[in-house]
C-alpha atoms as a PDB file:
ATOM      1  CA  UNK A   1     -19.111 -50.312  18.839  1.00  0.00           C
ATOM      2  CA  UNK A   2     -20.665 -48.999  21.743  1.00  0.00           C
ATOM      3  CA  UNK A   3     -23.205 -45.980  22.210  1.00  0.00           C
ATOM      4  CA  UNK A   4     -20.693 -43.925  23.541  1.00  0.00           C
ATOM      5  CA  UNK A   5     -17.728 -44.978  21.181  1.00  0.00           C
ATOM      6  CA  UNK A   6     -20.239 -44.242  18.367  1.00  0.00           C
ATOM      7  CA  UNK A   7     -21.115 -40.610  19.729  1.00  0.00           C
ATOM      8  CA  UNK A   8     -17.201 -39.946  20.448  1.00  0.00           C
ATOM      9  CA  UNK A   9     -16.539 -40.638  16.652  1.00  0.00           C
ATOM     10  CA  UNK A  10     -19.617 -38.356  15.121  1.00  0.00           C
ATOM     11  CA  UNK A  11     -18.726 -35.672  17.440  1.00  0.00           C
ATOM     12  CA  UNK A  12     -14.978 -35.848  15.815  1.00  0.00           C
ATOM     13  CA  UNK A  13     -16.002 -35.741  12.178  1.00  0.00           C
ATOM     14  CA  UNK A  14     -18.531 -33.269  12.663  1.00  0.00           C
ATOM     15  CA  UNK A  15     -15.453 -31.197  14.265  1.00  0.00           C
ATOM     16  CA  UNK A  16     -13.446 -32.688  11.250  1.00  0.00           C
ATOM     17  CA  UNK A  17     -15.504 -30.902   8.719  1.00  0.00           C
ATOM     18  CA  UNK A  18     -15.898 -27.891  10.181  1.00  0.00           C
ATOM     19  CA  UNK A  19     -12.120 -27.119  10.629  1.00  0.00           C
ATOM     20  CA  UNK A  20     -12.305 -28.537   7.034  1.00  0.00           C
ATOM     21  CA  UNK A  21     -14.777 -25.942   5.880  1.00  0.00           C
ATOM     22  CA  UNK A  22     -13.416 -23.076   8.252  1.00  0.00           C
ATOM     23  CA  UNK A  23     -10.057 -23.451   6.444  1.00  0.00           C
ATOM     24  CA  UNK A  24     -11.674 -23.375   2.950  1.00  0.00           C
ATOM     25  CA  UNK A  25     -13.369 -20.521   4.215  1.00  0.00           C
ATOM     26  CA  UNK A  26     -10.114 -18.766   5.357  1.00  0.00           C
ATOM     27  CA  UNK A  27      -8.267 -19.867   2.572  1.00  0.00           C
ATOM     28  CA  UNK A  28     -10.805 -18.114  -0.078  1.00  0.00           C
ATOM     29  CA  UNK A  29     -11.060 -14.622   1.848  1.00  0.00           C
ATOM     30  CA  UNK A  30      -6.777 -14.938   1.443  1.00  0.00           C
ATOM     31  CA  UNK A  31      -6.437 -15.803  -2.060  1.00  0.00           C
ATOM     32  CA  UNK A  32      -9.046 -12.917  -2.711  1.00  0.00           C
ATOM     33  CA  UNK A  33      -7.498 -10.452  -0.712  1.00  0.00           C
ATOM     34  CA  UNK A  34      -4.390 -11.299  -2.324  1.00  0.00           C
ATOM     35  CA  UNK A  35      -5.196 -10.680  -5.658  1.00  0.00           C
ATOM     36  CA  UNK A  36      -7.032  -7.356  -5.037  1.00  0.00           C
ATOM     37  CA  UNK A  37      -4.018  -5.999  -3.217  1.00  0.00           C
ATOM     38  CA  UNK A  38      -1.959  -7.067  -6.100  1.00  0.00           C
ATOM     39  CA  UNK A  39      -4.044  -5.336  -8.337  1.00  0.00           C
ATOM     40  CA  UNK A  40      -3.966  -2.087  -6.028  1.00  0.00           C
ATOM     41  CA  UNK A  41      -0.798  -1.904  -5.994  1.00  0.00           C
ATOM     42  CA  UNK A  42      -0.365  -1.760  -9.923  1.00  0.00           C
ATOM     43  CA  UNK A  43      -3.031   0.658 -10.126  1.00  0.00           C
ATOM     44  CA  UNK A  44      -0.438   3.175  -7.747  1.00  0.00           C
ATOM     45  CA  UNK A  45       2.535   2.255  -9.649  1.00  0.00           C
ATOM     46  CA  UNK A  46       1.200   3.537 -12.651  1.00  0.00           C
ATOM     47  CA  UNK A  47      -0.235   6.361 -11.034  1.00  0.00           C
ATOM     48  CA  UNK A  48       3.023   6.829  -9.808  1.00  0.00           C
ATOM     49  CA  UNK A  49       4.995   6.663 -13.040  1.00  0.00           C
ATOM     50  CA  UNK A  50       2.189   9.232 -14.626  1.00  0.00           C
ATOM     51  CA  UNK A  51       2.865  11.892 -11.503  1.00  0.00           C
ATOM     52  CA  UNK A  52       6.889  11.336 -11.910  1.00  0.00           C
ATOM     53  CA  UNK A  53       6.088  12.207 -15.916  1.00  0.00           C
ATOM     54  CA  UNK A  54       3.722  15.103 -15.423  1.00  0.00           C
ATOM     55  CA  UNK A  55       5.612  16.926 -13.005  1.00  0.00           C
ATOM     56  CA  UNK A  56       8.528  16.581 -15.032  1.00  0.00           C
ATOM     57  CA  UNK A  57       6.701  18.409 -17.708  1.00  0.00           C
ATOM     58  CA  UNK A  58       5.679  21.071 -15.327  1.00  0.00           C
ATOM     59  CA  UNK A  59       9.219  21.667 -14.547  1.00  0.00           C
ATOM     60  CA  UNK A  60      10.200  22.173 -18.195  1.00  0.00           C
ATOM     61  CA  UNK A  61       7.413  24.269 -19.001  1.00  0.00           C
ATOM     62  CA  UNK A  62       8.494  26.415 -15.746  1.00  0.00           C
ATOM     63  CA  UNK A  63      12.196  26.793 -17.231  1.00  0.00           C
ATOM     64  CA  UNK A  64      10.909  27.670 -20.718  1.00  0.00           C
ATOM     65  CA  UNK A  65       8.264  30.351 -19.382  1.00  0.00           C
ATOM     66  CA  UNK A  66      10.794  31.950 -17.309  1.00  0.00           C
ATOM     67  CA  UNK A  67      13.740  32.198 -19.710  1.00  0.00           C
ATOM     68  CA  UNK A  68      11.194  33.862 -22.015  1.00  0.00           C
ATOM     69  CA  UNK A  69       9.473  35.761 -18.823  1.00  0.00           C
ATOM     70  CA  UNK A  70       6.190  34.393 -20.660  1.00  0.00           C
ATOM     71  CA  UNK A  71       3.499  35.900 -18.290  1.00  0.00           C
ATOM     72  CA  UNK A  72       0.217  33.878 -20.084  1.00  0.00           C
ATOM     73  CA  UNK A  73       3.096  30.636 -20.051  1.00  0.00           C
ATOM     74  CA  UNK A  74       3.863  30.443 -16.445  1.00  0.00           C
ATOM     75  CA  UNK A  75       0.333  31.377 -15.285  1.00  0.00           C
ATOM     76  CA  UNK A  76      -0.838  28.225 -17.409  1.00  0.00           C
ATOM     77  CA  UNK A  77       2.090  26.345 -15.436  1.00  0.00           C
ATOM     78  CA  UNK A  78       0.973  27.682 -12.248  1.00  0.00           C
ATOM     79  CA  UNK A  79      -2.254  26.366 -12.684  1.00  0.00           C
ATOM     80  CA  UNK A  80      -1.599  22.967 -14.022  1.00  0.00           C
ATOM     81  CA  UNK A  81       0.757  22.457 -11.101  1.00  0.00           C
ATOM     82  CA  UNK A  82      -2.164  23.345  -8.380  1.00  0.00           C
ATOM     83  CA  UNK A  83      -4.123  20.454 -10.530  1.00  0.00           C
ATOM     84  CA  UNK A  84      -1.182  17.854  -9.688  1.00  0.00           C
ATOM     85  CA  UNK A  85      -0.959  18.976  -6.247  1.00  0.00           C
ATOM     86  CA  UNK A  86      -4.554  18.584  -5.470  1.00  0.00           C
ATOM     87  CA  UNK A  87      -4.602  15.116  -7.824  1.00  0.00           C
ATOM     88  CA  UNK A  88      -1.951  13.807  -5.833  1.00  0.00           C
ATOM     89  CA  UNK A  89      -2.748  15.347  -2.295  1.00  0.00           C
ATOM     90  CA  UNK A  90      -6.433  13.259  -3.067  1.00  0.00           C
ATOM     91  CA  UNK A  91      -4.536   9.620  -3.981  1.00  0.00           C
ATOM     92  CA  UNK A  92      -2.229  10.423  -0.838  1.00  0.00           C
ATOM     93  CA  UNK A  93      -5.219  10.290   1.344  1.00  0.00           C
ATOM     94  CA  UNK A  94      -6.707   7.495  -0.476  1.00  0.00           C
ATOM     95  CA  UNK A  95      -3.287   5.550  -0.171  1.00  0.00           C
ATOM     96  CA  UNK A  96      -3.029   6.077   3.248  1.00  0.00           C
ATOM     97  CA  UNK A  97      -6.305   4.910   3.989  1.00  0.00           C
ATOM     98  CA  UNK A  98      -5.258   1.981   2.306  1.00  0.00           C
ATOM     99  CA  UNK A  99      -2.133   1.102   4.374  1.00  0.00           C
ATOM    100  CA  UNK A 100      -3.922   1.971   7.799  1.00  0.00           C
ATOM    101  CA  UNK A 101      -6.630  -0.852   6.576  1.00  0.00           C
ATOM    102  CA  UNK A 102      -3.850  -3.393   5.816  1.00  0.00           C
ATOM    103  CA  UNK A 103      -1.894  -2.672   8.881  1.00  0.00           C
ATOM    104  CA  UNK A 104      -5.378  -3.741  10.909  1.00  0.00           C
ATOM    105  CA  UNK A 105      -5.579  -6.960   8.904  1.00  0.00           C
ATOM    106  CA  UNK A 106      -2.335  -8.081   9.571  1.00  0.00           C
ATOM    107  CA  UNK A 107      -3.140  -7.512  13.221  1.00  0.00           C
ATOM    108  CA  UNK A 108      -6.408  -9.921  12.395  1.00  0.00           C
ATOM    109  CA  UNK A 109      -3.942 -12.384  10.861  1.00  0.00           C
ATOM    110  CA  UNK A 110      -1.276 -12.256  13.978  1.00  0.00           C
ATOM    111  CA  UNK A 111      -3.970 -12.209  16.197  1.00  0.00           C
ATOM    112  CA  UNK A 112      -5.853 -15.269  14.600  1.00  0.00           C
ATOM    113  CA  UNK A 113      -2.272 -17.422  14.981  1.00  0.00           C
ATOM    114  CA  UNK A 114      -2.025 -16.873  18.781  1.00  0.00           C
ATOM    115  CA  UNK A 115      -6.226 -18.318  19.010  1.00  0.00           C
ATOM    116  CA  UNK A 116      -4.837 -20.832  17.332  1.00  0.00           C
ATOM    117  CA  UNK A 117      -2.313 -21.813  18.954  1.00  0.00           C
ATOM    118  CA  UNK A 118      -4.261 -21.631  22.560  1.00  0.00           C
ATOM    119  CA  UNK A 119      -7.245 -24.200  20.776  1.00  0.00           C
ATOM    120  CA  UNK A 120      -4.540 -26.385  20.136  1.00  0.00           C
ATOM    121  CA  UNK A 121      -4.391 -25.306  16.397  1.00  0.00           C
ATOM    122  CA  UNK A 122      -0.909 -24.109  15.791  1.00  0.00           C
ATOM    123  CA  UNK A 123       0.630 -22.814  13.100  1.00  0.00           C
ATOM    124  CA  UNK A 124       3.752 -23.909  12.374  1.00  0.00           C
ATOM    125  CA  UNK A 125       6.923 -21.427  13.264  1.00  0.00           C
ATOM    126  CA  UNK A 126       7.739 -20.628   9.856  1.00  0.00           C
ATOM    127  CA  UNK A 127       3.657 -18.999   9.280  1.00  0.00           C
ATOM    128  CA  UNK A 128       3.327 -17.436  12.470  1.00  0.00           C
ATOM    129  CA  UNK A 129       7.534 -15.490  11.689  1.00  0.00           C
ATOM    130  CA  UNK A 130       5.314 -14.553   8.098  1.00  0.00           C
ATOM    131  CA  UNK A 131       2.706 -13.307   9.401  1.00  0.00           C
ATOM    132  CA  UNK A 132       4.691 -10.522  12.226  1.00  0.00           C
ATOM    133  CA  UNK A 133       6.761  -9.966   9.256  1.00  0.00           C
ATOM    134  CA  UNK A 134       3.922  -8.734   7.241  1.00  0.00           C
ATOM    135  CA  UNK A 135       2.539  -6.885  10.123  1.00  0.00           C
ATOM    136  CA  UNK A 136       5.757  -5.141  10.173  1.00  0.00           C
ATOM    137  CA  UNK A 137       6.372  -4.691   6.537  1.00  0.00           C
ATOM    138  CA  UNK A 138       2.877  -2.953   6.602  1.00  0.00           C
ATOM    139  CA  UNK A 139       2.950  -0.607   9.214  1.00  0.00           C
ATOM    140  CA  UNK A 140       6.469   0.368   7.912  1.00  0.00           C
ATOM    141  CA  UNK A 141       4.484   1.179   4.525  1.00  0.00           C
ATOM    142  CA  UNK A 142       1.396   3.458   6.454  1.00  0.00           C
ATOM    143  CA  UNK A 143       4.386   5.009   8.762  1.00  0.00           C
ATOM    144  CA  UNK A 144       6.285   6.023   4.820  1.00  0.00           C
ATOM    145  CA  UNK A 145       2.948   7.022   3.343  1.00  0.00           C
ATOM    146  CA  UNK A 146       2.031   9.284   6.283  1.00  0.00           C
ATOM    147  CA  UNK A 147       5.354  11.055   6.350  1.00  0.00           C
ATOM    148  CA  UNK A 148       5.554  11.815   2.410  1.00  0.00           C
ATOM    149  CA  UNK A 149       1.745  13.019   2.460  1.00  0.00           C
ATOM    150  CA  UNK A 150       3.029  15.728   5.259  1.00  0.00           C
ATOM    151  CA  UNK A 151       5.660  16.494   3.188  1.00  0.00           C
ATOM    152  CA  UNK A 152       4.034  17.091  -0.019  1.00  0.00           C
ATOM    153  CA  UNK A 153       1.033  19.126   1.859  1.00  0.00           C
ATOM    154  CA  UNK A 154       4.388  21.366   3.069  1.00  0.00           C
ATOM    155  CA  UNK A 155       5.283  22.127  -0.108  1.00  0.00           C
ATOM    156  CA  UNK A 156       2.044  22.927  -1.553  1.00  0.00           C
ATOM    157  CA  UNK A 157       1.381  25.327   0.803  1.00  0.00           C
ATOM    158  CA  UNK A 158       4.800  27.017   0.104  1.00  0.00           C
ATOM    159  CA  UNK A 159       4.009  26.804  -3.298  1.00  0.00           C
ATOM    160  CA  UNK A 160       0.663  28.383  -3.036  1.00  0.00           C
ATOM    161  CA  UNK A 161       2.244  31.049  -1.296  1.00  0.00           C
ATOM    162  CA  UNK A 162       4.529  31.813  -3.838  1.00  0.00           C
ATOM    163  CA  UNK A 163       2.690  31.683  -7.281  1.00  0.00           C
ATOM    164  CA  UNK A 164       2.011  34.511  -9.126  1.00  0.00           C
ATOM    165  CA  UNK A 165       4.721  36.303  -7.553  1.00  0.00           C
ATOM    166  CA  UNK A 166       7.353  37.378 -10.285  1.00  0.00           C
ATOM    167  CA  UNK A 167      10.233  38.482  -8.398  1.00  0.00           C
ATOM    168  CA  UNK A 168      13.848  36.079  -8.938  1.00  0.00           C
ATOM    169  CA  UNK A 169      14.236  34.327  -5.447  1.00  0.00           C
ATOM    170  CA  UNK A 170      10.552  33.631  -5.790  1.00  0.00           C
ATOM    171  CA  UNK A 171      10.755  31.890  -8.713  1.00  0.00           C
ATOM    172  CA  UNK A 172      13.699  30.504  -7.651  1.00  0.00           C
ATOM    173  CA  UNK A 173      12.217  28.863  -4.768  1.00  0.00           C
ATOM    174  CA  UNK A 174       9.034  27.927  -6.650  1.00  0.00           C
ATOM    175  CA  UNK A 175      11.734  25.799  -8.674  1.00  0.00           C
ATOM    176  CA  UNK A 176      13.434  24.244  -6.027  1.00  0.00           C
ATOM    177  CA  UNK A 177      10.012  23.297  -4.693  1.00  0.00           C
ATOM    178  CA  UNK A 178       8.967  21.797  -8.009  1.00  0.00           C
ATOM    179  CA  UNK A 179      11.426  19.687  -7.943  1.00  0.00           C
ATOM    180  CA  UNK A 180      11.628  18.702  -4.428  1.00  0.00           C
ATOM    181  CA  UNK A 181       8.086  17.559  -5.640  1.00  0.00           C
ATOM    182  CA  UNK A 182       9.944  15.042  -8.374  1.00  0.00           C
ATOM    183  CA  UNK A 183      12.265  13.534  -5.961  1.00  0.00           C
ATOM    184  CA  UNK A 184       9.400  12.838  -3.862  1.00  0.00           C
ATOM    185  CA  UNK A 185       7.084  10.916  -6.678  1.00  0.00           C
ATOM    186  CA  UNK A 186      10.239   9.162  -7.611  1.00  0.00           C
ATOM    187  CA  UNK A 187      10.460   8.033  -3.803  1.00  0.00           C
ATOM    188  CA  UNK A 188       6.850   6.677  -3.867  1.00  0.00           C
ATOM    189  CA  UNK A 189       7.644   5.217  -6.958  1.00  0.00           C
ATOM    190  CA  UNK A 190      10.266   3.492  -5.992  1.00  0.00           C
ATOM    191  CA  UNK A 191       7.913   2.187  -2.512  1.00  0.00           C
ATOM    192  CA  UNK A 192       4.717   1.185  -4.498  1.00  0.00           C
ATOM    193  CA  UNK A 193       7.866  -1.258  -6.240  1.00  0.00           C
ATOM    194  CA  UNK A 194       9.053  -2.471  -3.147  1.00  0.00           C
ATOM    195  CA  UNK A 195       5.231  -3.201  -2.013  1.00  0.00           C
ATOM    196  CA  UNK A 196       4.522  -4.722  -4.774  1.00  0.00           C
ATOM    197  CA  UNK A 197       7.153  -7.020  -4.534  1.00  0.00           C
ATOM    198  CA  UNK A 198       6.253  -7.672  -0.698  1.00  0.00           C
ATOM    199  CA  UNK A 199       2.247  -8.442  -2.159  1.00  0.00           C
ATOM    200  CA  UNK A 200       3.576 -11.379  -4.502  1.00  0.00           C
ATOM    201  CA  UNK A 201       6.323 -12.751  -1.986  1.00  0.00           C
ATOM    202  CA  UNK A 202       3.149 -12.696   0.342  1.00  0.00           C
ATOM    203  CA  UNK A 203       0.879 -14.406  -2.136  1.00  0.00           C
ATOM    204  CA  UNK A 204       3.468 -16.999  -2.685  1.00  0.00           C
ATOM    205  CA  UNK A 205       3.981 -17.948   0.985  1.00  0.00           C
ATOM    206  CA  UNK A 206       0.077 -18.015   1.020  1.00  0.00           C
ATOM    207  CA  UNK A 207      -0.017 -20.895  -1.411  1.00  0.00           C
ATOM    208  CA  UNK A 208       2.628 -22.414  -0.287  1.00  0.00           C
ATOM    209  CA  UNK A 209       0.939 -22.749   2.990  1.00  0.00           C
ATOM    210  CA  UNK A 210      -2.275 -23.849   1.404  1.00  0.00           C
ATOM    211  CA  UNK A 211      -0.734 -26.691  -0.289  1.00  0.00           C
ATOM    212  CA  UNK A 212       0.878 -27.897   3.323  1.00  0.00           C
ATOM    213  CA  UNK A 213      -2.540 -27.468   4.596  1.00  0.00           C
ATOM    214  CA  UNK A 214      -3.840 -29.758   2.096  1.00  0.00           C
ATOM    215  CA  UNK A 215      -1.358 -32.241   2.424  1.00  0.00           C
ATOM    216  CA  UNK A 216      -1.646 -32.512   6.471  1.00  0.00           C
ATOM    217  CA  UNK A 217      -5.038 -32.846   5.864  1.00  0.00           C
ATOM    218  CA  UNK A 218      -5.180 -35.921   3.336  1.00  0.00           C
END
């Protein structure tokens, strides 16, 4: 073998392993992200399931204090309900921060397929479809969290405008607003489920994809 032919062939397995390590690399920071998104998201769906059961309590303490027109009672509800609100205006933000942060990897991850592709490194159809699915799967979820965080900061202004105030359509409203509140966790509820589900469909296409990887590659 000749000078040059032995050059040509170190310069390939040098560029051998590092594709070799860059993909371990990759496929390390995927598994991890993964698994802490997983975990994220069952972290809000029992935060979810606890706001869906507190508020409910709220309302029924709200019907009993006002069928007895308990002044101490409903001030205690009153009160307890500006906790929740704050509680959940605080995980709102949090969750939205969240979604905004996934939204930008999934741009990373789309972004990453087209280099790819120009280095002559191409994903095959099927990851490249998963990956602008994602993309769109996220921003769908920041777009859903942004909207019901508006929402519920409506109502608890309303709200804070009407407590303490004793008079019927007050209270009235005040209940109507409680339990516009309810149908609202119930929606998130019901998203953090749907995410959830996305996460591990996600995490399975990721292994799935490692395991071709692995198998083009030996």
């Amino acid at each position: 073998m000749n000078r040059i032919s032995s050059a040509a062939l170190v310069v390939s397995l040098l560029l051998a392993g590092g594709a070799h390590a860059q993909d371990w690399d990759n496929n390390r920071r995927e598994r991890t992200q993964d698994r802490r998104e997983i975990r994220q998201d069952k972290r809000e769906l029992r935060d979810d399931k606890r706001d869906v059961a507190e508020l409910e309590v709220v309302l029924t303490r709200f019907d009993r204090a006002w069928s007895q027109q308990n002044e101490r009672e409903m001030a205690s509800v009153e009160m307890r309900l500006r906790e929740i609100l704050r509680e959940e205006l605080a995980e709102g933000h949090a969750e939205l921060r969240r979604d905004k942060a996934e939204v930008r990897r999934s741009d990373r991850e789309v972004r990453s397929n087209r280099r790819e592709q120009l280095w002559g490194r191409p994903d095959d159809r099927r990851d490249a479809r998963d990956d602008r699915r994602d993309r769109r799967d996220d921003v769908r979820d920041a777009k859903v969290e942004a909207a019901t965080q508006r929402t519920r900061a409506y109502i608890a202004r309303e709200l804070s405008s009407l407590m303490g105030s004793r008079y019927q359509s007050d209270l009235q409203r005040e209940r109507s607003l409680i339990v516009e509140l309810i149908q609202l966790s119930h929606q998130e509820l019901q998203q953090t489920q749907q995410e959830l589900r996305e996460d591990r469909q996600e995490r399975r296409e990721d292994r799935q994809e490692r395991r071709e990887d692995r198998r083009r590659r030996y």
